[in-house]
C-alpha atoms as a PDB file:
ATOM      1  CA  UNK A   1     124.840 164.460 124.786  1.00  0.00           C
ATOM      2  CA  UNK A   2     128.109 163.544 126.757  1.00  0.00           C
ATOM      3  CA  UNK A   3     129.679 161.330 125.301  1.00  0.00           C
ATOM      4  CA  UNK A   4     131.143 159.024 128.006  1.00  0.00           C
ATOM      5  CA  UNK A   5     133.089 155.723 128.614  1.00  0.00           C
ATOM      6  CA  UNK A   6     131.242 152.424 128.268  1.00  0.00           C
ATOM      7  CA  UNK A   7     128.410 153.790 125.966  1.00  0.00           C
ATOM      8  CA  UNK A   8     128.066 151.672 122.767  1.00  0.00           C
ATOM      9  CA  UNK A   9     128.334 153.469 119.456  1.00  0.00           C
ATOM     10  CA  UNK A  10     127.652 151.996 115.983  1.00  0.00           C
ATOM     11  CA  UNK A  11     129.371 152.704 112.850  1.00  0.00           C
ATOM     12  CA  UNK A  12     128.023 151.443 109.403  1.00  0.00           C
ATOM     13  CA  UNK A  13     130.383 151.344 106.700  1.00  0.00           C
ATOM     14  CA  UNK A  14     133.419 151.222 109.464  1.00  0.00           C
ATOM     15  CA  UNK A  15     135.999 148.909 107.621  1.00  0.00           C
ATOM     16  CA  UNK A  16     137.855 152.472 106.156  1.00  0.00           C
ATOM     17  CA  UNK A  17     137.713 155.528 105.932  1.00  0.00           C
ATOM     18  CA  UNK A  18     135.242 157.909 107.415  1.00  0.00           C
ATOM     19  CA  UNK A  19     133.663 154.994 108.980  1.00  0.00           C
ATOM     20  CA  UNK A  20     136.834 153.452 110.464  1.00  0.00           C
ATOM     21  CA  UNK A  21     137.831 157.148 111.859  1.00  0.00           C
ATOM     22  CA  UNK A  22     134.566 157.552 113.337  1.00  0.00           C
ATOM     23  CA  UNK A  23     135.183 154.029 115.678  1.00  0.00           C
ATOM     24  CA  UNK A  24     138.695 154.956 116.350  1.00  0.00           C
ATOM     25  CA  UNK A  25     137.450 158.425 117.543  1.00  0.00           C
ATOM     26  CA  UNK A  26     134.748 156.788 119.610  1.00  0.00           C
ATOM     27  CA  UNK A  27     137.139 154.146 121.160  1.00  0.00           C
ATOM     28  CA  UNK A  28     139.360 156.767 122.209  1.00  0.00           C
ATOM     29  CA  UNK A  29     136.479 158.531 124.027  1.00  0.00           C
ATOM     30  CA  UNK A  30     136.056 155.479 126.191  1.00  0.00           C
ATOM     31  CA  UNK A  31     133.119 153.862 123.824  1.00  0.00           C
ATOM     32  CA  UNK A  32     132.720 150.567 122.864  1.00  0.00           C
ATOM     33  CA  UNK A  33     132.166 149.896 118.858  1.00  0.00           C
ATOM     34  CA  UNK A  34     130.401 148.009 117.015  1.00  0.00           C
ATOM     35  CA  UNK A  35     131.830 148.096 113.394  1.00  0.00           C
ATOM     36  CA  UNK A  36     129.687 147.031 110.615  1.00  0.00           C
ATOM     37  CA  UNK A  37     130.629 146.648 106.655  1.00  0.00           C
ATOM     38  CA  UNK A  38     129.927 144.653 103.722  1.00  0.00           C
ATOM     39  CA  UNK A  39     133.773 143.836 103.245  1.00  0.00           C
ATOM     40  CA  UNK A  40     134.857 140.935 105.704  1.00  0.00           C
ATOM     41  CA  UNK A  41     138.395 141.143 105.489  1.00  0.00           C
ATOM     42  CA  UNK A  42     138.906 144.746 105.291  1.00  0.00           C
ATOM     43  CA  UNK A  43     136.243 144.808 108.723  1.00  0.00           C
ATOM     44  CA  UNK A  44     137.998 142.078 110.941  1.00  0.00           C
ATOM     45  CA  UNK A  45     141.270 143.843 109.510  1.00  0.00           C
ATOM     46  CA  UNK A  46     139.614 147.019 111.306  1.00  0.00           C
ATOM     47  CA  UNK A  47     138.215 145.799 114.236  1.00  0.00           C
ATOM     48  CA  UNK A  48     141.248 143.556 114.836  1.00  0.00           C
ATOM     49  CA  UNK A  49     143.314 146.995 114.678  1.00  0.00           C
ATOM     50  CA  UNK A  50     141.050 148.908 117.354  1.00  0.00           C
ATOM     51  CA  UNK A  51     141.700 145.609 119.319  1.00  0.00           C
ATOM     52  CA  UNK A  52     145.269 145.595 119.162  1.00  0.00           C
ATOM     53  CA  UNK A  53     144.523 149.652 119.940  1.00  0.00           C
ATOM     54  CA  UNK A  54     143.274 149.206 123.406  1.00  0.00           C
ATOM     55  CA  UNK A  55     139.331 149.197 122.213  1.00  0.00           C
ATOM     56  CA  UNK A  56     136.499 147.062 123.157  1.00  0.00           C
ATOM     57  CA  UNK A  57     135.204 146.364 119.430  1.00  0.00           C
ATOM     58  CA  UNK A  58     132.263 144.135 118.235  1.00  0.00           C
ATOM     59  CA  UNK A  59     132.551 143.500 114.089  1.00  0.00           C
ATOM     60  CA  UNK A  60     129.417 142.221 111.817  1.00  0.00           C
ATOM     61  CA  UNK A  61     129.516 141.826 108.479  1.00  0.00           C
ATOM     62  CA  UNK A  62     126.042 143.504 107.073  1.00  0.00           C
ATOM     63  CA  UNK A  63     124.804 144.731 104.027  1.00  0.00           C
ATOM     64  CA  UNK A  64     123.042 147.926 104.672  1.00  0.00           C
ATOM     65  CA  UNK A  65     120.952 147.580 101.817  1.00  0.00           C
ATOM     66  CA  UNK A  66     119.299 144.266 103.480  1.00  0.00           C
ATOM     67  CA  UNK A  67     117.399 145.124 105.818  1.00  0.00           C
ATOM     68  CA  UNK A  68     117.160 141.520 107.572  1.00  0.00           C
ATOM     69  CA  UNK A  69     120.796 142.157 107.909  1.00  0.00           C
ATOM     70  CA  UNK A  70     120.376 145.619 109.405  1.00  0.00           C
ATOM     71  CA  UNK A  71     117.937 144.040 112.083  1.00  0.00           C
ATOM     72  CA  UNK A  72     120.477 141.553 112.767  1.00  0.00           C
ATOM     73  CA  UNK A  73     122.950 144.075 113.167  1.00  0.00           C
ATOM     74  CA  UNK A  74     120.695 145.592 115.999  1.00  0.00           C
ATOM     75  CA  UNK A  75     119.905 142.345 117.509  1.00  0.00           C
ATOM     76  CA  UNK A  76     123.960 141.632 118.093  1.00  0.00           C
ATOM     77  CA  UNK A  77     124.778 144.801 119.228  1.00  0.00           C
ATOM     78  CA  UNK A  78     122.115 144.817 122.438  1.00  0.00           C
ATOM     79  CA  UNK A  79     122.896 141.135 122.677  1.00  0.00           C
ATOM     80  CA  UNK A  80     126.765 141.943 122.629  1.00  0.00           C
ATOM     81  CA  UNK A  81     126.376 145.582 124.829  1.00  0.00           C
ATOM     82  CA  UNK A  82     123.051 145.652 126.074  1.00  0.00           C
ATOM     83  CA  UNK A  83     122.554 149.176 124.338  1.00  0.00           C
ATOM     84  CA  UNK A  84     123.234 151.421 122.065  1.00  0.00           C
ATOM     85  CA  UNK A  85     123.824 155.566 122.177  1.00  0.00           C
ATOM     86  CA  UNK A  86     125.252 156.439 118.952  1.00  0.00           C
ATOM     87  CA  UNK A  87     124.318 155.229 115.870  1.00  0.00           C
ATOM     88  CA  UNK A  88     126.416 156.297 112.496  1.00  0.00           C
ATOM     89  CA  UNK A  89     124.511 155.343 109.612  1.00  0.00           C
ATOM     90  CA  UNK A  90     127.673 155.809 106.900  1.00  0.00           C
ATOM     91  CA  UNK A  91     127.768 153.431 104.843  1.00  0.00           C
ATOM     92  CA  UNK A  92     127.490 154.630 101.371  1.00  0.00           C
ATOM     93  CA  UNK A  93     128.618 153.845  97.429  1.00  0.00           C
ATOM     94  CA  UNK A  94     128.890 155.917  94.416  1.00  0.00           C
ATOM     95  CA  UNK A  95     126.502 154.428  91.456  1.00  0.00           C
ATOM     96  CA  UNK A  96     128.773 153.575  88.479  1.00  0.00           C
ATOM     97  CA  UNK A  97     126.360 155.554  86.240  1.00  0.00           C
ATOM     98  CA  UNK A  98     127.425 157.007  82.972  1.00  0.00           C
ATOM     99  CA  UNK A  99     126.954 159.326  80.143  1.00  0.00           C
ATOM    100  CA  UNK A 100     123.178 161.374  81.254  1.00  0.00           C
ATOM    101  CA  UNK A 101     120.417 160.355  83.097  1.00  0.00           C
ATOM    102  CA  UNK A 102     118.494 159.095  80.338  1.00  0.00           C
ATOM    103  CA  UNK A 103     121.038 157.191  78.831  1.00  0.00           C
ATOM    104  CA  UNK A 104     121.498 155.361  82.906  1.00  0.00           C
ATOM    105  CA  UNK A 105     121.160 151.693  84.009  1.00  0.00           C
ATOM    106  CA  UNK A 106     118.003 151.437  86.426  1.00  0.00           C
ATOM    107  CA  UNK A 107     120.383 148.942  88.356  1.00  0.00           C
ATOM    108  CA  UNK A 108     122.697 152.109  88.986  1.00  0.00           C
ATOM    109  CA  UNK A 109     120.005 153.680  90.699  1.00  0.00           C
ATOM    110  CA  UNK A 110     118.583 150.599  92.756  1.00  0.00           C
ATOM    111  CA  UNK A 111     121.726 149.863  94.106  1.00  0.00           C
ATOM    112  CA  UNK A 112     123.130 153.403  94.926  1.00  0.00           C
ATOM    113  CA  UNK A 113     119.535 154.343  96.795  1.00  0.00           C
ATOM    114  CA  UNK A 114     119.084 150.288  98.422  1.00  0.00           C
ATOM    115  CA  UNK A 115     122.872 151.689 100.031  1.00  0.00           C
ATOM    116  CA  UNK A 116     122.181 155.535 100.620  1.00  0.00           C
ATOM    117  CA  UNK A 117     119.215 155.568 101.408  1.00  0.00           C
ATOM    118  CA  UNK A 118     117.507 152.428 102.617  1.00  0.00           C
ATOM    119  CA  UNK A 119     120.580 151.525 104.206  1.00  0.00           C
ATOM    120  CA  UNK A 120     119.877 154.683 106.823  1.00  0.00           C
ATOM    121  CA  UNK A 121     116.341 154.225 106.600  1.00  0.00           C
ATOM    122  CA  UNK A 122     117.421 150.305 107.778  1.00  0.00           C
ATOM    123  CA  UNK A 123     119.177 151.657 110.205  1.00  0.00           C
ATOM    124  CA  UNK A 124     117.030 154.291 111.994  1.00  0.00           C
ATOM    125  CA  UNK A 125     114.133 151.584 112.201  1.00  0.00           C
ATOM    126  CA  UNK A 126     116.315 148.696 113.842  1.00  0.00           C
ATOM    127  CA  UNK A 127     118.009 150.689 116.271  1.00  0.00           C
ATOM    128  CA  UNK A 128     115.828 153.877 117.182  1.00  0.00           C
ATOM    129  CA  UNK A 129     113.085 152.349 118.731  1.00  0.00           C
ATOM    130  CA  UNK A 130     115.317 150.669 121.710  1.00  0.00           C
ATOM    131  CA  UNK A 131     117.418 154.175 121.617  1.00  0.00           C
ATOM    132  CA  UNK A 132     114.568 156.065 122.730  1.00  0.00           C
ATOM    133  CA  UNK A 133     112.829 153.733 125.207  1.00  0.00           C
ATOM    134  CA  UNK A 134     115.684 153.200 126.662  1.00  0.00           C
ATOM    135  CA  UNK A 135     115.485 157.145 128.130  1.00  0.00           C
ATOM    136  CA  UNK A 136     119.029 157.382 128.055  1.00  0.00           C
ATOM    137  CA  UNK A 137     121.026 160.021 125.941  1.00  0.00           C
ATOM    138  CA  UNK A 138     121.719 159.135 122.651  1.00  0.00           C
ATOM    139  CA  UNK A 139     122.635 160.583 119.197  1.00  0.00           C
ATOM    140  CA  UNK A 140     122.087 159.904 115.100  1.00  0.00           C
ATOM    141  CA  UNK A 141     124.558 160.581 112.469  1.00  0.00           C
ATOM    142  CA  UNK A 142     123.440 160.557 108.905  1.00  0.00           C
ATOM    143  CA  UNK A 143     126.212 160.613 106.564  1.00  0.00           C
ATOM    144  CA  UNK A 144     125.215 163.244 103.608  1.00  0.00           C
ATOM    145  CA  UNK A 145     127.327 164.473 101.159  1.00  0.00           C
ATOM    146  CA  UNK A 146     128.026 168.271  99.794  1.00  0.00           C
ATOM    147  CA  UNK A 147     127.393 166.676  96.088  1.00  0.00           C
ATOM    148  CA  UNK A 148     123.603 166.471  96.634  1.00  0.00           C
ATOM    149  CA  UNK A 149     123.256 167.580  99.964  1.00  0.00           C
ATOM    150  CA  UNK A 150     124.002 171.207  99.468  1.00  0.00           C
ATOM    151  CA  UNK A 151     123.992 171.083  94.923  1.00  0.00           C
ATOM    152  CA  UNK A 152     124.040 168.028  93.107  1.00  0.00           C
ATOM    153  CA  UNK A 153     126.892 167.754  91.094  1.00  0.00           C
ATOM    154  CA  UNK A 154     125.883 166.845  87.278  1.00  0.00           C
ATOM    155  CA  UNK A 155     128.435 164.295  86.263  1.00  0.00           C
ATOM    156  CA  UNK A 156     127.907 162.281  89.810  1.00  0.00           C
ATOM    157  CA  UNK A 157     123.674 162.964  89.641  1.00  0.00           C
ATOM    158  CA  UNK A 158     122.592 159.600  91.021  1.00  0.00           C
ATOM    159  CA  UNK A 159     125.344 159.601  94.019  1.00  0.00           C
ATOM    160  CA  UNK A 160     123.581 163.448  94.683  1.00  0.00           C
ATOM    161  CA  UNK A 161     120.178 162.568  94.417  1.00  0.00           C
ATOM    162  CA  UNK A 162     120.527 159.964  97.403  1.00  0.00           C
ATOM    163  CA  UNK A 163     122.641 162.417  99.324  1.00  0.00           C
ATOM    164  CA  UNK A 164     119.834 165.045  99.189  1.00  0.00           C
ATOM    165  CA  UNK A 165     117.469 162.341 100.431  1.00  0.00           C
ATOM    166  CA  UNK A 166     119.387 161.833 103.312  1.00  0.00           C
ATOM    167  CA  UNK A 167     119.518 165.346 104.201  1.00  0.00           C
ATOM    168  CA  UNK A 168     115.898 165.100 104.048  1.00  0.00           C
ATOM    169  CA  UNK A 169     115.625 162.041 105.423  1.00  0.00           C
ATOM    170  CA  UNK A 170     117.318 163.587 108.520  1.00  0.00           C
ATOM    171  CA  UNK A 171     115.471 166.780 109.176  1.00  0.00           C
ATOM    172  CA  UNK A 172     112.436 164.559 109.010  1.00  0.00           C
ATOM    173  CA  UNK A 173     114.041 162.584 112.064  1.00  0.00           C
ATOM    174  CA  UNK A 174     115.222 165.312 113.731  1.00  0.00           C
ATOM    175  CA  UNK A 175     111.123 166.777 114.033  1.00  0.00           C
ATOM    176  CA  UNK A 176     109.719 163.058 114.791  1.00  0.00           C
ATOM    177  CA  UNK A 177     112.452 162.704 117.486  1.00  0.00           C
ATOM    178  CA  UNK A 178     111.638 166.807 118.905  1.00  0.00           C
ATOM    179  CA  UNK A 179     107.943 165.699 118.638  1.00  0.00           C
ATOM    180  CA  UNK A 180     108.304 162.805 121.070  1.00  0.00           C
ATOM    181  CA  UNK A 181     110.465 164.712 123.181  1.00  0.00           C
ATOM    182  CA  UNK A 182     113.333 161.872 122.774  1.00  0.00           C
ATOM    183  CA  UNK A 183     116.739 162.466 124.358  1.00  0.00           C
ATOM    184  CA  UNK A 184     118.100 161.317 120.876  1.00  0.00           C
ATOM    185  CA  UNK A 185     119.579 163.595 118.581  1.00  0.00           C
ATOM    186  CA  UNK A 186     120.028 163.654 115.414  1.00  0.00           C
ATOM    187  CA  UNK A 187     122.789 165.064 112.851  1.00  0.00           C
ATOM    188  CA  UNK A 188     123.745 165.045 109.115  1.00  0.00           C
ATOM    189  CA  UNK A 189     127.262 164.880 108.225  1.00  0.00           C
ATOM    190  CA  UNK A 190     128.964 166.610 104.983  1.00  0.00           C
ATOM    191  CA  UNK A 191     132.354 165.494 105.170  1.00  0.00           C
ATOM    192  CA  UNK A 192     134.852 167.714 104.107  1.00  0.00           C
ATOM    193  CA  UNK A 193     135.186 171.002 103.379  1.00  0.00           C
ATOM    194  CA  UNK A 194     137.894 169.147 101.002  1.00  0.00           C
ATOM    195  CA  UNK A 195     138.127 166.285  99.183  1.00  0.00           C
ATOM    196  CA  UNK A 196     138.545 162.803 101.013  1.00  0.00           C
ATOM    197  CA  UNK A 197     140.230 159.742 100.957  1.00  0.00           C
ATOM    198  CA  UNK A 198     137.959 157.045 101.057  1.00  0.00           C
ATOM    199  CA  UNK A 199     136.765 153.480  99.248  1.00  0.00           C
ATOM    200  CA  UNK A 200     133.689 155.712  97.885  1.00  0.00           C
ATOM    201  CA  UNK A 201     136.040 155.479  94.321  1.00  0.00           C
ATOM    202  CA  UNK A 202     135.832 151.600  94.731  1.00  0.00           C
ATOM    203  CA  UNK A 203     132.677 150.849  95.345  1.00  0.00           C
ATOM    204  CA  UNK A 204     131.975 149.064  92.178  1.00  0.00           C
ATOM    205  CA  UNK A 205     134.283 146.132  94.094  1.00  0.00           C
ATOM    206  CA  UNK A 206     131.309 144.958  96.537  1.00  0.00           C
ATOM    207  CA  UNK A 207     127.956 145.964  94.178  1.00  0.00           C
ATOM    208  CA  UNK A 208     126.692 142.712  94.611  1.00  0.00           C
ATOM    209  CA  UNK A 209     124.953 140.675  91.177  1.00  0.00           C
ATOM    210  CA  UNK A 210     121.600 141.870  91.767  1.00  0.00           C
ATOM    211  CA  UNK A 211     122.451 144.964  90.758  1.00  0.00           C
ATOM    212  CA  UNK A 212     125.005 144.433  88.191  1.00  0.00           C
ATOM    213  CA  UNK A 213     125.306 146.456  85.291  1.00  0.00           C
ATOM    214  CA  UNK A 214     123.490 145.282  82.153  1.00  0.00           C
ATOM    215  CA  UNK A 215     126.009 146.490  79.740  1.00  0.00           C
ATOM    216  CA  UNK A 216     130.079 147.220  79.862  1.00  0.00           C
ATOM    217  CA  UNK A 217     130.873 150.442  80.846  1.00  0.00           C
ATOM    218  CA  UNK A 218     132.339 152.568  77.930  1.00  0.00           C
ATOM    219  CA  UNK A 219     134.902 154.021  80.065  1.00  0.00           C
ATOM    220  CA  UNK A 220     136.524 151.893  82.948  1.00  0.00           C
ATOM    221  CA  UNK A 221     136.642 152.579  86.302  1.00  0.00           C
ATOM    222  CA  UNK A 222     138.743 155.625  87.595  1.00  0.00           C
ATOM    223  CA  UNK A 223     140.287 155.379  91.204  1.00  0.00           C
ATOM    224  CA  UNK A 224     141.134 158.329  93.286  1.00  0.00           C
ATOM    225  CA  UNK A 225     144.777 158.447  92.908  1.00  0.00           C
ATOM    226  CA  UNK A 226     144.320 158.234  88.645  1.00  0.00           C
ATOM    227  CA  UNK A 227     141.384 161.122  89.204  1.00  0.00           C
ATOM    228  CA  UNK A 228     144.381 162.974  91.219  1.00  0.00           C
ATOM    229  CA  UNK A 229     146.737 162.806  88.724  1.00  0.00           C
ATOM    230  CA  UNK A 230     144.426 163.827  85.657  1.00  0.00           C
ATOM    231  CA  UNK A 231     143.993 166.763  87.774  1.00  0.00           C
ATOM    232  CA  UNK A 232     147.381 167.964  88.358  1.00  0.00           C
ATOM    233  CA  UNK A 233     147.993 166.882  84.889  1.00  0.00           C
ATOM    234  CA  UNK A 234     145.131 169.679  83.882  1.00  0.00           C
ATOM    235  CA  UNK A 235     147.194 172.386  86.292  1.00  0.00           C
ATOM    236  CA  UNK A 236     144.742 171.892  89.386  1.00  0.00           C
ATOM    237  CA  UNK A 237     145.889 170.881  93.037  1.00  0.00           C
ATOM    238  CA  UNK A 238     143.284 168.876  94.724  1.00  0.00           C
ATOM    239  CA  UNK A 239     142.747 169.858  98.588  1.00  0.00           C
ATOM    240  CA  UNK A 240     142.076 166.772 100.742  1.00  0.00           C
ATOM    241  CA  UNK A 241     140.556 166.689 104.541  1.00  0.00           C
ATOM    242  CA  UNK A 242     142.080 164.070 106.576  1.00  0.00           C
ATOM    243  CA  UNK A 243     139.030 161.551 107.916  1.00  0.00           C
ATOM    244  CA  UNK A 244     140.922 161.439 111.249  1.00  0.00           C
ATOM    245  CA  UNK A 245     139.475 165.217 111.286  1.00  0.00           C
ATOM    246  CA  UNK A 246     135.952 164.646 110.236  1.00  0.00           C
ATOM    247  CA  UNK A 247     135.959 162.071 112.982  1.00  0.00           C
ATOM    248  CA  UNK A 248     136.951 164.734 115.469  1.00  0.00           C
ATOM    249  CA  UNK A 249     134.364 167.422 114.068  1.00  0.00           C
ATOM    250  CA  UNK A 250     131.528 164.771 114.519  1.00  0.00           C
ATOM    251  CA  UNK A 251     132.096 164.036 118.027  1.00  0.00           C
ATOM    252  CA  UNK A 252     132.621 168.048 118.726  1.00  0.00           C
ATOM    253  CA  UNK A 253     128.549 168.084 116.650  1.00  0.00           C
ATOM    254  CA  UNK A 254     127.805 164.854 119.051  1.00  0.00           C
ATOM    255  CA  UNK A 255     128.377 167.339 122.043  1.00  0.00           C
ATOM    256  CA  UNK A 256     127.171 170.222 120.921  1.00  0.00           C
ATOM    257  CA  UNK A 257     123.728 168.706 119.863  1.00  0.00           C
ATOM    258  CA  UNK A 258     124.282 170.181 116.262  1.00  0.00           C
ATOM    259  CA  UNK A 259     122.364 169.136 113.717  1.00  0.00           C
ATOM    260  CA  UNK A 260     124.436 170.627 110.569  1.00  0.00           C
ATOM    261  CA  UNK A 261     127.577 169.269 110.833  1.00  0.00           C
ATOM    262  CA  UNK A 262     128.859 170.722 108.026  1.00  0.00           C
ATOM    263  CA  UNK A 263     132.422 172.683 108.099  1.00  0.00           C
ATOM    264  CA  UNK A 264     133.069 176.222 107.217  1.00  0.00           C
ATOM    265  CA  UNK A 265     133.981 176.613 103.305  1.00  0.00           C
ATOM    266  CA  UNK A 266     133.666 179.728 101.140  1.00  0.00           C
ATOM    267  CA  UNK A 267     132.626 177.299  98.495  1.00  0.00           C
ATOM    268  CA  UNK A 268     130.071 175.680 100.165  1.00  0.00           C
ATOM    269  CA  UNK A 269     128.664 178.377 101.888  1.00  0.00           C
ATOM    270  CA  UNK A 270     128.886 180.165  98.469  1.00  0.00           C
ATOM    271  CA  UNK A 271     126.744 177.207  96.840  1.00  0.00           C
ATOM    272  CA  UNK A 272     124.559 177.382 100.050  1.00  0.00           C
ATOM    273  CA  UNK A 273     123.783 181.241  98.940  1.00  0.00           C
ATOM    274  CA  UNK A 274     122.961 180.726  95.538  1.00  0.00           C
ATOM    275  CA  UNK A 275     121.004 178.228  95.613  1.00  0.00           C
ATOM    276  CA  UNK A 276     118.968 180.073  98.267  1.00  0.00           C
ATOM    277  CA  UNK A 277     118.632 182.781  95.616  1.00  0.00           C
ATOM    278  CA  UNK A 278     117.831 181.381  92.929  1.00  0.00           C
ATOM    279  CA  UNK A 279     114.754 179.437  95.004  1.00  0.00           C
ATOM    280  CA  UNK A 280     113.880 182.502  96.610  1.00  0.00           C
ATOM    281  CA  UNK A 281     114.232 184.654  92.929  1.00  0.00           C
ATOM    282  CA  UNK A 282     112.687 182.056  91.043  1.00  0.00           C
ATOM    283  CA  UNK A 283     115.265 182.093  88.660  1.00  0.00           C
ATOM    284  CA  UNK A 284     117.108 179.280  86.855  1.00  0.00           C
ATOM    285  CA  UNK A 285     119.929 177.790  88.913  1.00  0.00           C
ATOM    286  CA  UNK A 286     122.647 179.444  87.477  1.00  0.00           C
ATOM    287  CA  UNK A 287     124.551 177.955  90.245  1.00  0.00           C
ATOM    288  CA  UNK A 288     125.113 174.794  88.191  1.00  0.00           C
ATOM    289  CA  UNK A 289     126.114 176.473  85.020  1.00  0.00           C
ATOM    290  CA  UNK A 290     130.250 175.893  85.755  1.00  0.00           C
ATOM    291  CA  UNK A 291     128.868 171.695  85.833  1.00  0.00           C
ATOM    292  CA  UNK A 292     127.089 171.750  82.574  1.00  0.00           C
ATOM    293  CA  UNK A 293     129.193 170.088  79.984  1.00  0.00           C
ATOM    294  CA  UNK A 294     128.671 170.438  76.270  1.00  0.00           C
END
């Protein structure tokens, strides 16, 4: 699609990071926004800031998770703008789990796939409907994750087993949408190819009590600047991706009507490969051998 000023895009989990760059992009494409986030401050802090930037900006506060909140979500937006043409359903949180699977809280689980998943679930059955009557142009962005989305990564296994399902979740889309012929779109986002600097470390600040963990954590949280540091402490440089570029690669995918938006990287396309082979081979998947601790 064309992506043109006065269309109305949404943006789930838009208070930082990805999210945030995402509006911003769209705002300086002409769009109006509609930011939505679990985090009030941080959001009218946002949407405040594309204000100040020039941008016509609509912020809700929503739970992704709920879907009575993601229906309200829709409900504001057509009442605010009267429709909607892109839809980013990016709102996401790692799970807190530790130690292996067996050993997990259940409430690790239910919250990181109530987010993950149901939240784009939520959010492809409040808004598509209207997208696709409406006959106009219009696009879905699913955001997936190379942990899970390509090859789970061991140590972060519930966080990868909801990214797969989105990747899933989104091919399934893209076929339903094909099948009716819709002039929607649909796309699933890896971000990357490098490390990126987002809340996603944090999350454990908004996991609301009805998921709270059932025991202390052995360990306590790590944030992304202490994970940096034990890094370079252990003689390895971490790359990072600047979101301002993911934001600029997703309205490039927008465009193009691509449905992998996922950015050249030897190491992902090497993952890609082996993987492939080891389905194809039938053979154990070697590929996660380098993740298997002791």
């Amino acid at each position: 699609m064309e992506l043109r000023a006065g269309q109305v895009a949404v943006v789930t989990g838009a208070a930082s990071g990805i999210g945030l760059a995402m509006a911003r992009r769209f705002a300086a494409e002409g769009l109006k926004v509609v930011l939505a986030d679990v985090e009030p401050a941080a959001l009218e802090k946002a949407a405040d800031g594309l204000r100040a930037e020039g941008a016509d900006a609509h912020a809700c506060v929503v739970d992704v998770g709920v879907r009575e909140q993601v229906l309200e979500l829709a409900e504001s937006a057509y009442d605010t703008y009267g429709a909607v043409h892109v839809l980013c359903n990016n709102a996401g949180v790692g799970s807190g789990a530790e130690g292996r699977m067996w050993e997990h809280e259940p409430n690790d689980w239910k919250w990181a796939f109530e987010v993950n998943v149901w939240g784009v679930f939520n959010g492809v059955q409040a808004f598509l409907p209207r997208m696709i009557k409406s006959g106009q142009p219009g696009h879905v962005v699913n955001t997936s994750s190379g942990d899970g989305g390509i090859a789970p990564l061991p140590t972060a296994s519930v966080y990868a087993v909801t990214k797969a399902a989105v990747v899933t979740m989104t091919e399934s889309l893209y076929a339903h949408l094909r099948a009716e012929h819709a002039r929607v779109g649909a796309s699933v986002l890896f971000p990357g190819p490098h490390m990126l600097r987002t809340g996603l470390w944090e999350s454990h600040r908004n996991r609301p009590d009805r998921y709270a963990k059932e025991r202390p954590r052995r360990t306590p949280y790590r944030s992304l600047d202490q994970w940096e540091t034990a890094m370079r402490a252990a003689g390895k440089e971490v790359a990072f991706t600047p979101v301002e570029e993911v934001a600029d690669f997703v309205v490039a995918g927008i465009r193009a009507d691509r449905f992998w938006l996922l950015p050249e990287s030897g190491h992902s396309d090497a993952q890609i490969r082996a993987r492939a082979r080891s389905m194809l081979d039938r053979t154990n998947p070697s590929y996660l051998e380098s993740f298997i601790l002791d």
